[in-house]
N, C-alpha and C. Protein backbone atom coordinates (compact mmCIF):
# COMPACT_ATOMS: atom_id res chain seq x y z
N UNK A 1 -77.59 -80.25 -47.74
CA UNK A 1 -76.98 -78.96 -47.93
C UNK A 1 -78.09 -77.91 -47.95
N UNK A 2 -78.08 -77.10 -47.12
CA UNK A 2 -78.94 -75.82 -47.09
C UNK A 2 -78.74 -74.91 -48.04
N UNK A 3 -79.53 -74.49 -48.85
CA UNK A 3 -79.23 -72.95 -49.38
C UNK A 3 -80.39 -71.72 -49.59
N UNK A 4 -79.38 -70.65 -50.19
CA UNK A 4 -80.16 -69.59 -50.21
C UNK A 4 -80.72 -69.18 -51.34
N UNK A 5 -80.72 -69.77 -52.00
CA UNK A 5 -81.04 -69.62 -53.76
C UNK A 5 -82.59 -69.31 -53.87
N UNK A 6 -83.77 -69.46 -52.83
CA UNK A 6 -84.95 -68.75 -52.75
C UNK A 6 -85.08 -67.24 -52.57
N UNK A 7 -83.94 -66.71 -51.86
CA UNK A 7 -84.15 -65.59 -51.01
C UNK A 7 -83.28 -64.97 -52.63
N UNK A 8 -82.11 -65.60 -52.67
CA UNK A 8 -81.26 -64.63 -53.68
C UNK A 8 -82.26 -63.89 -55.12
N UNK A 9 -82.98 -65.34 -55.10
CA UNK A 9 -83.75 -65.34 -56.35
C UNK A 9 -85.09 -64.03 -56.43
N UNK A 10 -85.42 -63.94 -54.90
CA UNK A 10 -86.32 -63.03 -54.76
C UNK A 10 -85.57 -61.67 -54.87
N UNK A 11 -84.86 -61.35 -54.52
CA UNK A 11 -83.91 -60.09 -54.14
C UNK A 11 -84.05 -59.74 -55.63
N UNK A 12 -83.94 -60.38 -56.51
CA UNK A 12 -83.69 -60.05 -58.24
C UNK A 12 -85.29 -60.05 -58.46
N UNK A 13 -86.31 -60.54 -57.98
CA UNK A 13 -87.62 -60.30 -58.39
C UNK A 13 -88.04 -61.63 -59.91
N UNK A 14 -86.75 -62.78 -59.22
CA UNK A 14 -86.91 -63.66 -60.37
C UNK A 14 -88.20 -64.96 -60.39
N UNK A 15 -88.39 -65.22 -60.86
CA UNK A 15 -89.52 -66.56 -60.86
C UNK A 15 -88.01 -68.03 -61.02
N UNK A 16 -88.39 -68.91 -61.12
CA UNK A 16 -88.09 -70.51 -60.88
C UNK A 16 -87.69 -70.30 -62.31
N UNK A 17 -88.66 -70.35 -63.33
CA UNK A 17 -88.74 -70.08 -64.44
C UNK A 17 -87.24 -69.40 -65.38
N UNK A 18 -87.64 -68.05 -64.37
CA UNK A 18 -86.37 -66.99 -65.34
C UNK A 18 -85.45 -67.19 -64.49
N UNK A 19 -84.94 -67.64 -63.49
CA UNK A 19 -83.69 -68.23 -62.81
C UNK A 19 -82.89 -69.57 -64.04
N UNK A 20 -84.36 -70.45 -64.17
CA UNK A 20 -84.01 -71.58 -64.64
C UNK A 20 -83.27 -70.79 -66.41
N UNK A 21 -84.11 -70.37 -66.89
CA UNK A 21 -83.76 -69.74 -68.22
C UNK A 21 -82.21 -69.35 -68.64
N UNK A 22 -82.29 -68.33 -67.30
CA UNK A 22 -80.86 -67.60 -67.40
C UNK A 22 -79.22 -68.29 -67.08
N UNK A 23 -80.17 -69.47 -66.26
CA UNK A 23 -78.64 -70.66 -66.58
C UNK A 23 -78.72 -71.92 -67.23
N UNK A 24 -79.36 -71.97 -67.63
CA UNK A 24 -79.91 -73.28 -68.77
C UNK A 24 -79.96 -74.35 -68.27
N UNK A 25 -81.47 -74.40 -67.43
CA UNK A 25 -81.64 -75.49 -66.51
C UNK A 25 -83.06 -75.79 -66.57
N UNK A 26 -83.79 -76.63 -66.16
CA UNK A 26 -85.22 -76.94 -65.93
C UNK A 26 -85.88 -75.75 -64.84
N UNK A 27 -86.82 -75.52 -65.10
CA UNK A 27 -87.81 -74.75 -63.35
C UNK A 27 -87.68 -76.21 -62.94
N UNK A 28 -88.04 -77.46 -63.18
CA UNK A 28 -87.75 -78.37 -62.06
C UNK A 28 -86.41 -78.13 -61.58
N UNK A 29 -85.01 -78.36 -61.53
CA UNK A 29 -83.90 -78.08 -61.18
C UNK A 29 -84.15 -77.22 -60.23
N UNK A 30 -84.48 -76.12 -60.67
CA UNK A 30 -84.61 -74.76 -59.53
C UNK A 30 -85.18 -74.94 -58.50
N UNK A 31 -86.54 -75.73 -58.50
CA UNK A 31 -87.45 -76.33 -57.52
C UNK A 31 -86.61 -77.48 -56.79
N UNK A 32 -86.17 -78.03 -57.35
CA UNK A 32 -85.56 -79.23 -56.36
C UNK A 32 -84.31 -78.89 -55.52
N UNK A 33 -83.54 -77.81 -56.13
CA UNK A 33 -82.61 -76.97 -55.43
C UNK A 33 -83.02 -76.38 -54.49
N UNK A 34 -84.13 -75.53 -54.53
CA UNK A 34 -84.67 -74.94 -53.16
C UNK A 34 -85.48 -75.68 -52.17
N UNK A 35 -85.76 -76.98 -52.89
CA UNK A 35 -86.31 -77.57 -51.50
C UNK A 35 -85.97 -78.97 -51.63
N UNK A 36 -84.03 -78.27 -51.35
CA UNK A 36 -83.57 -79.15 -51.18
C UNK A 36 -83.27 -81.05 -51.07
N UNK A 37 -83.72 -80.85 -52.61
CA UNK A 37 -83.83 -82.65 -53.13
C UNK A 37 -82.90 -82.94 -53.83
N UNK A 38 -81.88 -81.95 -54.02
CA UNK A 38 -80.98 -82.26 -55.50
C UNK A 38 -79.94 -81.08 -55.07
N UNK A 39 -78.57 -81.52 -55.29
CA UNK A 39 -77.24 -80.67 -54.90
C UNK A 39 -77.21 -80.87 -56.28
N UNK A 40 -76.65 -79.45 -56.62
CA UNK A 40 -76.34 -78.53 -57.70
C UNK A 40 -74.61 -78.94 -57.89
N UNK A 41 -74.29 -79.48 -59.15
CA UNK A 41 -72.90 -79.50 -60.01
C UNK A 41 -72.24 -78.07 -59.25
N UNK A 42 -70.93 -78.50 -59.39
CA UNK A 42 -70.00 -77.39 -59.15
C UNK A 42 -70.59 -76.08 -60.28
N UNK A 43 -70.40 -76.96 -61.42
CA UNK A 43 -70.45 -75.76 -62.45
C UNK A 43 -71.64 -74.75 -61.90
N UNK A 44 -72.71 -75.28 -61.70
CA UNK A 44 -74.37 -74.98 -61.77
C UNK A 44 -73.99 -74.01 -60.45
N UNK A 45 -73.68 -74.44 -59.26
CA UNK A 45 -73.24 -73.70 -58.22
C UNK A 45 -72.78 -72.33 -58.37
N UNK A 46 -71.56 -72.43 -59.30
CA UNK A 46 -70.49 -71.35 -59.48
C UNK A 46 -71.58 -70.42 -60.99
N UNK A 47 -72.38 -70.91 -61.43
CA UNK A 47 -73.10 -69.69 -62.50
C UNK A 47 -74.38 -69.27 -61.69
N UNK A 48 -74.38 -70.23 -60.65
CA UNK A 48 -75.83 -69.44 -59.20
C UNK A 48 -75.03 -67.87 -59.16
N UNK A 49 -73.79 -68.79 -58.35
CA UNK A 49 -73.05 -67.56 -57.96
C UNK A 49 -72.62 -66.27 -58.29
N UNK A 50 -72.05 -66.51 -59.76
CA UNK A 50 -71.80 -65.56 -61.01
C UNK A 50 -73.27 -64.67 -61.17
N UNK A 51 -74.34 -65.30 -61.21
CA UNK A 51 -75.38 -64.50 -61.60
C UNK A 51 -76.04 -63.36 -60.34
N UNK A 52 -75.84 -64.40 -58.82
CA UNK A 52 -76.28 -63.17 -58.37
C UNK A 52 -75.05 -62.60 -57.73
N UNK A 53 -73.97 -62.87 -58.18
CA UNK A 53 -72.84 -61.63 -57.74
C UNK A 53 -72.75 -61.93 -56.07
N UNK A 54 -72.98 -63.45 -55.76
CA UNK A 54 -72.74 -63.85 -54.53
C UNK A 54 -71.36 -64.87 -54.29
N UNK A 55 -70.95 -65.00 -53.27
CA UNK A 55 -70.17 -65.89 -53.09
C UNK A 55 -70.49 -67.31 -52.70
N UNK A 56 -70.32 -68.20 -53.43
CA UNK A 56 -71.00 -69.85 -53.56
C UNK A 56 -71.21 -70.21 -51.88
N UNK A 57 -70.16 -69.84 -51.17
CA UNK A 57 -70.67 -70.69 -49.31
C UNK A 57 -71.65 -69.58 -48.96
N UNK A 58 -72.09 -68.64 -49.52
CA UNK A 58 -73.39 -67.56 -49.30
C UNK A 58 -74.43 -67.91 -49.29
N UNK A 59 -74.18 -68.76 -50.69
CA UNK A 59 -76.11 -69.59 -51.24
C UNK A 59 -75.78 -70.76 -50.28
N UNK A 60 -74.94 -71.39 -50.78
CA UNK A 60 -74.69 -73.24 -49.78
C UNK A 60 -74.09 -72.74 -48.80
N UNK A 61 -74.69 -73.82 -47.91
CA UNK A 61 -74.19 -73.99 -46.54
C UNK A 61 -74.23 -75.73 -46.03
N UNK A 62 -72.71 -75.79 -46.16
CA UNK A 62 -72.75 -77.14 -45.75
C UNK A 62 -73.41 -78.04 -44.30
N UNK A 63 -74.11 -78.82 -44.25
CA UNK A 63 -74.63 -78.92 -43.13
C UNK A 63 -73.63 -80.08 -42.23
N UNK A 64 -74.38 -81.02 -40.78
CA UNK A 64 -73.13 -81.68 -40.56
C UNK A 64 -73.14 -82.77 -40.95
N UNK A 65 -74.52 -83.50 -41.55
CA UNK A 65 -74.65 -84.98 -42.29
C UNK A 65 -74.07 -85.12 -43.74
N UNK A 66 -74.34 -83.81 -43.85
CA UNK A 66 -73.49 -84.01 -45.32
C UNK A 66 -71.51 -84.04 -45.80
């Protein structure tokens, strides 16, 4: 699954860190999300989403192996 959760994260001027903080997750989590080693819980998905005021198939993008 591809996503955009690097770019979103920059747009806010956030670090791994204060991404991770603000949804109560590891900076590992955040890191493995963006390079793509680890698909994110619905929940985790939908408070990406909530936080940057995006729509969840915005950040994910389903690919065709998956």
């Amino acid at each position: 699954m591809k996503n955009k959760l690097k770019v979103e994260r920059a747009k806010l001027d956030m670090t791994q860190q204060d991404l991770a903080d603000k949804i109560g997750v590891s900076r590992q989590t955040i890191n493995s999300i963006e390079s793509q080693k680890y698909v994110p819980s619905t929940v985790l998905a939908l408070k990406l989403s909530a936080l940057f005021n995006t729509p969840v198939n915005e950040i994910f993008t389903l690919e065709e192996e998956d």
